[in-house]
Protein backbone atom coordinates (compact mmCIF):
# COMPACT_ATOMS: atom_id res chain seq x y z
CA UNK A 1 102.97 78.42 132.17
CA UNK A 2 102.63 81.19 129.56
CA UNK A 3 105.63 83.08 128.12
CA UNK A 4 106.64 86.27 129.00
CA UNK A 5 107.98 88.28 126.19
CA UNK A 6 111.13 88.45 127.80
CA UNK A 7 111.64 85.13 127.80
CA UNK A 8 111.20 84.98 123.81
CA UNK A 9 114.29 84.86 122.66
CA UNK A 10 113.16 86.11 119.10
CA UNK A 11 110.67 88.35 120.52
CA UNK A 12 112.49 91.64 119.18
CA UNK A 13 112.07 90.56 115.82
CA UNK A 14 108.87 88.70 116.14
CA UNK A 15 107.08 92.10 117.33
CA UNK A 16 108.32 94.04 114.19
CA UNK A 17 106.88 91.07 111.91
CA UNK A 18 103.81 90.50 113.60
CA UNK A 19 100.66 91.43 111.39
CA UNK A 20 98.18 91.12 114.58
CA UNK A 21 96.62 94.66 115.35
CA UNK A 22 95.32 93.11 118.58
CA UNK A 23 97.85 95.54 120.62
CA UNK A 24 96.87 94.13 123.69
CA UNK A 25 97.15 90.32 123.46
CA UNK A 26 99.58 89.20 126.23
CA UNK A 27 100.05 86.67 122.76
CA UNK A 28 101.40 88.81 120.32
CA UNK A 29 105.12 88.48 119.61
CA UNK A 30 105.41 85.29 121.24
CA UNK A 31 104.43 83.02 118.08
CA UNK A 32 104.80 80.01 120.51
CA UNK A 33 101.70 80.88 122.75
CA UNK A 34 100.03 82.44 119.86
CA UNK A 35 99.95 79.44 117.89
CA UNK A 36 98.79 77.28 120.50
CA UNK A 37 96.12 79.38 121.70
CA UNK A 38 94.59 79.73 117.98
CA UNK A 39 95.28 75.96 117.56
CA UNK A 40 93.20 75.29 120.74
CA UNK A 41 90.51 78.18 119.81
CA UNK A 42 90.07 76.42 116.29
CA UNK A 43 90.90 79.85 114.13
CA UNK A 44 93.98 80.64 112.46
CA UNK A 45 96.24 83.37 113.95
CA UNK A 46 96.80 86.79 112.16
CA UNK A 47 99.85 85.50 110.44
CA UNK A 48 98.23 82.62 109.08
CA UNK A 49 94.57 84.67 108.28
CA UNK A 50 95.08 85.82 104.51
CA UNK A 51 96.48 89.07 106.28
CA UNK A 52 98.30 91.50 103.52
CA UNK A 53 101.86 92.29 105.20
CA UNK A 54 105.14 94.52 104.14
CA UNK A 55 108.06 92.32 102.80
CA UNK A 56 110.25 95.02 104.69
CA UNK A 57 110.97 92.57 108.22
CA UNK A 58 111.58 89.69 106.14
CA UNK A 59 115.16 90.91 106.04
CA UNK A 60 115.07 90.44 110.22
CA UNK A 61 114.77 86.83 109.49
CA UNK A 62 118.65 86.55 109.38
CA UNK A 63 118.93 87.97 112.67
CA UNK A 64 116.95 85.52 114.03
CA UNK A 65 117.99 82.77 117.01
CA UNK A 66 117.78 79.76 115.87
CA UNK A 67 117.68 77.70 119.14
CA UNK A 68 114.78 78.45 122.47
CA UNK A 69 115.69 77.15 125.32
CA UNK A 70 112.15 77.90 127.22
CA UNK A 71 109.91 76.03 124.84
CA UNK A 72 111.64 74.08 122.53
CA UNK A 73 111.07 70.92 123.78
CA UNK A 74 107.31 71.64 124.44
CA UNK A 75 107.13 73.04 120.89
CA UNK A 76 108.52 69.99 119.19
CA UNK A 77 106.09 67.92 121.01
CA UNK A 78 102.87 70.16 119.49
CA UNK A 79 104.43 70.29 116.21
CA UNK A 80 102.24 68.36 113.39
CA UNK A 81 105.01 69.17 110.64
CA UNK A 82 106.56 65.60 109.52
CA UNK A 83 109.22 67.61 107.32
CA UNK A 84 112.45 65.41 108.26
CA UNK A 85 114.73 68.03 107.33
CA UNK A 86 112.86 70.82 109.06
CA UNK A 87 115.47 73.03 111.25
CA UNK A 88 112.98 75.13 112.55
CA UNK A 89 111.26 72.82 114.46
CA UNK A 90 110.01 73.82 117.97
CA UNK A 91 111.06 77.38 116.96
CA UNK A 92 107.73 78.25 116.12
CA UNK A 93 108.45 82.13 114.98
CA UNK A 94 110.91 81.13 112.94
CA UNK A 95 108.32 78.24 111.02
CA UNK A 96 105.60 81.27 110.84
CA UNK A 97 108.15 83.70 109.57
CA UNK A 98 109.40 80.67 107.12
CA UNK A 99 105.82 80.62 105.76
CA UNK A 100 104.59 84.07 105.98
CA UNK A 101 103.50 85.07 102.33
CA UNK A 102 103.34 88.41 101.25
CA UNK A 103 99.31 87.78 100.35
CA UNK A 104 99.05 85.95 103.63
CA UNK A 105 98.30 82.74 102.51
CA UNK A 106 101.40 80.50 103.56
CA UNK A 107 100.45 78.19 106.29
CA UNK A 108 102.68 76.52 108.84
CA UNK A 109 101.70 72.54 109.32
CA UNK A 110 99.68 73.59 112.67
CA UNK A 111 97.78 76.03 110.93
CA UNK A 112 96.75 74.06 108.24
């Protein structure tokens, strides 16, 4: 079952980072389902697409949760990343927003 962006609980933030210009993706915001989708589509998403992007809503990143209760579990279980020490594990926005580059060229371990 798809997330709903209230269920996100980083979707706030996520919306203000996002880089996608497709306004009307039911995806966008919810890095999770975005991810996934692209992953299963076989093309990167706009976060991961050499998009240029303002440094400005990097500060959000503090404000960030670091725990989601809806899809954690699933999200660990589609994660490829084999970083050990990795606390952002099955909290995908917070990976992409760990990698986002300004140039666009940082790439999470699902979108590489």
């Amino acid at each position: 079952m798809a997330t709903l962006a209230a269920d996100c609980v980083n979707y706030e933030i996520n919306i203000q980072v996002c880089p996608c210009t497709s306004e009307s993706c039911e995806n966008r915001g919810i890095c999770c389902e975005c991810i996934q989708a692209s992953v299963k589509a076989g093309a990167p998403t706009a976060c991961m697409n050499d998009t240029q992007r303002d440094d400005a809503p990097s500060a959000l990143n503090a404000q960030a949760e670091p725990k989601c209760a809806t899809n954690q579990v699933r999200n660990i279980e589609f994660c490829t990343c084999t970083y050990d020490g990795c606390d952002r594990q099955g909290v995908c926005c917070n990976c992409v927003r760990n990698h986002m580059t300004m140039d666009g060229t940082g790439r999470t371990a699902c979108m590489k």
